[in-house]
C-alpha atoms as a PDB file:
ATOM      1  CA  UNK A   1     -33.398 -84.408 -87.550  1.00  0.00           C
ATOM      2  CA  UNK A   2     -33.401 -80.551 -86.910  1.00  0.00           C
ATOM      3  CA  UNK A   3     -35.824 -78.209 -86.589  1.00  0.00           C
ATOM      4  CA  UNK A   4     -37.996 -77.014 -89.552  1.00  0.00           C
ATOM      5  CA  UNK A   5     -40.289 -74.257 -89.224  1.00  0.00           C
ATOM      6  CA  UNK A   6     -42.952 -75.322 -92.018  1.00  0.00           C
ATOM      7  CA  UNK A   7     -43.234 -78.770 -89.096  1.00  0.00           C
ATOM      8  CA  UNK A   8     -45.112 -76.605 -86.800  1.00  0.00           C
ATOM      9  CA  UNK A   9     -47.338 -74.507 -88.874  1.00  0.00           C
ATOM     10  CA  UNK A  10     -50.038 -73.654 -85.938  1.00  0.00           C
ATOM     11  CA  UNK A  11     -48.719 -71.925 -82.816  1.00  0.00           C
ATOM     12  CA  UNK A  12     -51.372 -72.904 -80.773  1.00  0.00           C
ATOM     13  CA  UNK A  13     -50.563 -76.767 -81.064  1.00  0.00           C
ATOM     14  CA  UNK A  14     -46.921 -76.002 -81.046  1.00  0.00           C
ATOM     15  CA  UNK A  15     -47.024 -74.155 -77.236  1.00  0.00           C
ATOM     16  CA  UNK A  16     -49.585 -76.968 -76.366  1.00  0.00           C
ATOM     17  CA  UNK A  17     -46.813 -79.740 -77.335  1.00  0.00           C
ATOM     18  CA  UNK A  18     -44.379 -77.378 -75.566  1.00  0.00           C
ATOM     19  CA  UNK A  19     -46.633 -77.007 -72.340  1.00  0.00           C
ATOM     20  CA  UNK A  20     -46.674 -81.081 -72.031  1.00  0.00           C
ATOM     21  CA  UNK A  21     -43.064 -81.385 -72.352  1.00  0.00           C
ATOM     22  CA  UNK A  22     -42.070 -78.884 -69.575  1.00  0.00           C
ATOM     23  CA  UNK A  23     -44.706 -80.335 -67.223  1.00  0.00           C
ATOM     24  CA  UNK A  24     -43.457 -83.571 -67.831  1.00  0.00           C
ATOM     25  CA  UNK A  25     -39.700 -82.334 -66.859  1.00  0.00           C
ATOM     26  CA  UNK A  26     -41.527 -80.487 -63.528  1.00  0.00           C
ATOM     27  CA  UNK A  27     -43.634 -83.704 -62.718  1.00  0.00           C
ATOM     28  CA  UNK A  28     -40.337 -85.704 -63.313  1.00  0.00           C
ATOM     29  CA  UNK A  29     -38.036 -83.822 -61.080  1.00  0.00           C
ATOM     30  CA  UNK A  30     -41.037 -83.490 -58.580  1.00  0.00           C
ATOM     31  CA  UNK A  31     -42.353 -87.387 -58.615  1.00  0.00           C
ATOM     32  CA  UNK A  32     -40.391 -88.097 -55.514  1.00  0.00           C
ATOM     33  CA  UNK A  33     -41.999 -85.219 -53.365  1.00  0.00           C
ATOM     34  CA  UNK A  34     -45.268 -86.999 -54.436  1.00  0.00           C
ATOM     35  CA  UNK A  35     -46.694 -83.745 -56.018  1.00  0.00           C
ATOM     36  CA  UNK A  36     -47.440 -82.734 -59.441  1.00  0.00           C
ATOM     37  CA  UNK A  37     -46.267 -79.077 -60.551  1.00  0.00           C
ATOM     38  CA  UNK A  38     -49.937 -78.312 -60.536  1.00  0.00           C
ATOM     39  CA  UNK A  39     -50.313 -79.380 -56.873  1.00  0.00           C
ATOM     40  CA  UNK A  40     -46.409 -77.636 -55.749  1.00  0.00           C
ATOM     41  CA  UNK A  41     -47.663 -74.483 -58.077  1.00  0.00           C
ATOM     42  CA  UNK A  42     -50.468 -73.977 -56.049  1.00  0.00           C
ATOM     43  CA  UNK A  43     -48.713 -74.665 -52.445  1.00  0.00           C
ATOM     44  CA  UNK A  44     -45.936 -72.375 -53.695  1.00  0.00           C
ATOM     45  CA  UNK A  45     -48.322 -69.256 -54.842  1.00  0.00           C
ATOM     46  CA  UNK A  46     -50.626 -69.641 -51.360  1.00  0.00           C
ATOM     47  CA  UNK A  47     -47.337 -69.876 -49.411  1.00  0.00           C
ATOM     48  CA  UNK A  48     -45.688 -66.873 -51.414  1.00  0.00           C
ATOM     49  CA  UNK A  49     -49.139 -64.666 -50.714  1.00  0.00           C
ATOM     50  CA  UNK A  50     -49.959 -65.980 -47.404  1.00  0.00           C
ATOM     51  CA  UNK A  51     -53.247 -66.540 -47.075  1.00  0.00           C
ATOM     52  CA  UNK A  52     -55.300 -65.524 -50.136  1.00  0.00           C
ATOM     53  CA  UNK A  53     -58.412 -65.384 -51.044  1.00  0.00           C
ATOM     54  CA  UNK A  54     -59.514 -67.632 -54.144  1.00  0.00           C
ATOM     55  CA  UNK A  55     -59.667 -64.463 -56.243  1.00  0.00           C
ATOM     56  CA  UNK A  56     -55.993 -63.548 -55.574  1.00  0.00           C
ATOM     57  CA  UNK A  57     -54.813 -67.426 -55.987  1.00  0.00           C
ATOM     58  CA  UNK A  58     -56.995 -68.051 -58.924  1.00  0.00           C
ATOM     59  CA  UNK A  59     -54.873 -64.197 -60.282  1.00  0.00           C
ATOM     60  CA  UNK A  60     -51.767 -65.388 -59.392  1.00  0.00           C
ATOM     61  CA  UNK A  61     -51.795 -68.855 -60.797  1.00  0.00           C
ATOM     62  CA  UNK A  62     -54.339 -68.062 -63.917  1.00  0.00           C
ATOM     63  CA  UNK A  63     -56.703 -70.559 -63.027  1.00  0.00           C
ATOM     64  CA  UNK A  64     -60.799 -69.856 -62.831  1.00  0.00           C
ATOM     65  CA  UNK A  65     -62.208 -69.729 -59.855  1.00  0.00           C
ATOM     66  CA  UNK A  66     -64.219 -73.353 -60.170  1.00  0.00           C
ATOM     67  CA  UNK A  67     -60.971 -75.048 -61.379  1.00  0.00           C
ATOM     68  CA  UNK A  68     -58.918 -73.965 -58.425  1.00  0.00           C
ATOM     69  CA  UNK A  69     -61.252 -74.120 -55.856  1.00  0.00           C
ATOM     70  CA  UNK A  70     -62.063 -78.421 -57.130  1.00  0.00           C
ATOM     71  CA  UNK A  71     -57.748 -78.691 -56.882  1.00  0.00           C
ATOM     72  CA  UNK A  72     -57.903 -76.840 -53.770  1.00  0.00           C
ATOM     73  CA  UNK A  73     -60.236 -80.008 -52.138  1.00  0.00           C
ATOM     74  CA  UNK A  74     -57.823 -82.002 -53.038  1.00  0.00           C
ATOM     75  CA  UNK A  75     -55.186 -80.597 -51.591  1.00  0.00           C
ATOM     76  CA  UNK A  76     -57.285 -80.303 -48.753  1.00  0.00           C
ATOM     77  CA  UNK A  77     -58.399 -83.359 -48.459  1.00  0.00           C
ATOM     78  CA  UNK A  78     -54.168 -84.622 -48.694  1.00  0.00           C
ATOM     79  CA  UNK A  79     -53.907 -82.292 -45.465  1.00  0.00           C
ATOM     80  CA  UNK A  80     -51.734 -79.791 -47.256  1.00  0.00           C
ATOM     81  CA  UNK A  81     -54.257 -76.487 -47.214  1.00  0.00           C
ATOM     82  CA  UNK A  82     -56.786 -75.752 -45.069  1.00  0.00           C
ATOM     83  CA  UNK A  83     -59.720 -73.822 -46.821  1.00  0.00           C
ATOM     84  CA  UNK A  84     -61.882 -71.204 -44.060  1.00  0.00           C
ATOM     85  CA  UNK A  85     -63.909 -68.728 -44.427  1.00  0.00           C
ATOM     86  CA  UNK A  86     -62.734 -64.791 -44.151  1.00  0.00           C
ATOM     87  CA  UNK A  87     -63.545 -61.366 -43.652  1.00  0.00           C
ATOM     88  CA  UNK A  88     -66.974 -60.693 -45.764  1.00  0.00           C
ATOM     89  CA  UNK A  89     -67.411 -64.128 -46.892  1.00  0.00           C
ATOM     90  CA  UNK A  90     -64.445 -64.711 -48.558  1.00  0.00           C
ATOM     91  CA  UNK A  91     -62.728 -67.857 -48.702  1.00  0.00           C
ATOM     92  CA  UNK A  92     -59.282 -68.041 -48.303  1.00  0.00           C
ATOM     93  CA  UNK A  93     -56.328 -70.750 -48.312  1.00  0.00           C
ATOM     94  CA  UNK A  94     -53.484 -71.378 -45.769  1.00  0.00           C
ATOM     95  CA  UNK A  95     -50.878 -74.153 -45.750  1.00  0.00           C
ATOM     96  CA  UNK A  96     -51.131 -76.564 -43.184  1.00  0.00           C
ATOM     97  CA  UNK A  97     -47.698 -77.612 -41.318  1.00  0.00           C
ATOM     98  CA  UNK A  98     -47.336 -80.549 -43.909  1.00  0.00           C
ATOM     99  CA  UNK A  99     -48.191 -78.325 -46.665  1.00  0.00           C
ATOM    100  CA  UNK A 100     -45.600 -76.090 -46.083  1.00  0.00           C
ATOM    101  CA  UNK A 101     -43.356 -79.263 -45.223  1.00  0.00           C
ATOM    102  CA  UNK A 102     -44.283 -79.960 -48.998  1.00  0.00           C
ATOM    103  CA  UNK A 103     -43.129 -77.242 -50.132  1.00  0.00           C
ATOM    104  CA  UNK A 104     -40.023 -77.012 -48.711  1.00  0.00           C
ATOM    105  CA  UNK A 105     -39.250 -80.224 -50.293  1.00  0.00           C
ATOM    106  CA  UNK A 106     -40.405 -79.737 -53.376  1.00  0.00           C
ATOM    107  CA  UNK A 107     -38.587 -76.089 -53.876  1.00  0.00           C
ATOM    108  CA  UNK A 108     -35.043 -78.152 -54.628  1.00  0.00           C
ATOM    109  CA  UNK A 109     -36.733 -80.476 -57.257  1.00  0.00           C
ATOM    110  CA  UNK A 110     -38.408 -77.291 -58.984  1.00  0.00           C
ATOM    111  CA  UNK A 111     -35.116 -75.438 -59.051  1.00  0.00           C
ATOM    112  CA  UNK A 112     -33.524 -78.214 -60.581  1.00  0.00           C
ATOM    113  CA  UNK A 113     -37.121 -79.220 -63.485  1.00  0.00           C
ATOM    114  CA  UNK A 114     -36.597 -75.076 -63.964  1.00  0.00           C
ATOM    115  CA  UNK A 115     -32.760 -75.082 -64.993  1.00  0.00           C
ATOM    116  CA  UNK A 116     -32.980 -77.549 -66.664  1.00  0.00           C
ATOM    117  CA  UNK A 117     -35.647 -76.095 -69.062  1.00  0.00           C
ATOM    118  CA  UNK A 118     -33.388 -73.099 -69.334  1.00  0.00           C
ATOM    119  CA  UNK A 119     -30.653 -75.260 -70.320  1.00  0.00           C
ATOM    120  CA  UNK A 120     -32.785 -76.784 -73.369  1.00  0.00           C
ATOM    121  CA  UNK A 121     -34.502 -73.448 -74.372  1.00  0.00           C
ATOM    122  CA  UNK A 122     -30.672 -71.918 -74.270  1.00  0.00           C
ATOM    123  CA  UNK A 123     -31.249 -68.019 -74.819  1.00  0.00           C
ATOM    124  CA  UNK A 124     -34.735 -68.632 -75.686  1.00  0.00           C
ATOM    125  CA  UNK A 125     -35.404 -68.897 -72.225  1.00  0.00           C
ATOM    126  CA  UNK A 126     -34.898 -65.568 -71.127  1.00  0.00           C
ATOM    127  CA  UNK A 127     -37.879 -64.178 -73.820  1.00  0.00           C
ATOM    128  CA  UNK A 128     -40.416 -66.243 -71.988  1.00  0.00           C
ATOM    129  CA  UNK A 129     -41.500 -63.779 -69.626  1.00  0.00           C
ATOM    130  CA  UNK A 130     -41.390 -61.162 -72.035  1.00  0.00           C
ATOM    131  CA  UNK A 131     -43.577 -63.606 -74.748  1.00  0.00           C
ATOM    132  CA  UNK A 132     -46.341 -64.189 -71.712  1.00  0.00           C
ATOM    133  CA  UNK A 133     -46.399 -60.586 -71.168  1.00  0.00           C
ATOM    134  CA  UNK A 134     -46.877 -59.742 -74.682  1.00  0.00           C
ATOM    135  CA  UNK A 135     -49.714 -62.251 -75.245  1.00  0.00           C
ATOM    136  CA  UNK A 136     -51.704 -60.895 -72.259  1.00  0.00           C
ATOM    137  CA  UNK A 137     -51.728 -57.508 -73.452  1.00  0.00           C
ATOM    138  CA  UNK A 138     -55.108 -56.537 -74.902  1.00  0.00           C
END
């Protein structure tokens, strides 16, 4: 069965469908690290900025502030981040030594869930990057 355009008439439900599959492939290539790409994502961006504040991790990862903040106790609560309280009242989030042990294991897997996308989007792939910034220009 190939593809027909007229089968996905509504973008929205068409990236939605899309969305599911690649976190599936992530949370597949990940299961063994015990993370889901939402938990590694998160680990990854507040290694990668070390130290942010929730504003700059909720930026970087394009979550609001309530949603990251309720993954963020969770992650806490797994002893991956430690959550403290910064210059001017600002919360901010550092890995913990297993946190960043989790990341270091999980970097291989994502590598691997990532070309593997890129092998099943073919050329496609490349335009993603250039679609996201093209949708968040107002």
């Amino acid at each position: 069965m190939g593809f027909k355009q007229e089968d996905y008439p509504c973008l929205c439900i068409s990236l939605r469908r899309s969305e599911r599959i690649i976190t599936e492939i992530y949370n597949e290539s990940l299961k063994e690290t015990g993370l889901l790409i939402t938990q590694f994502s998160l680990l990854y961006e507040i290694r990668k900025l070390e130290r942010p504040t929730m504003k700059q991790l909720a930026a970087a990862v394009g979550l609001d502030r309530s949603t990251l903040v309720r993954n963020l106790k969770l992650l806490e609560k797994a002893s991956f981040v430690r959550l403290r309280d910064g210059d001017q009242r600002h919360k901010t989030a550092e890995l913990t030594a297993s946190g960043r042990k989790a990341v270091e294991r999980g970097i291989p897997k994502w590598r691997e869930a990532k070309a593997e996308i890129q092998r099943r989007l073919g050329p496609l792939a490349d335009k993603i990057p250039k679609m996201h910034y093209l949708l968040e220009k107002r």
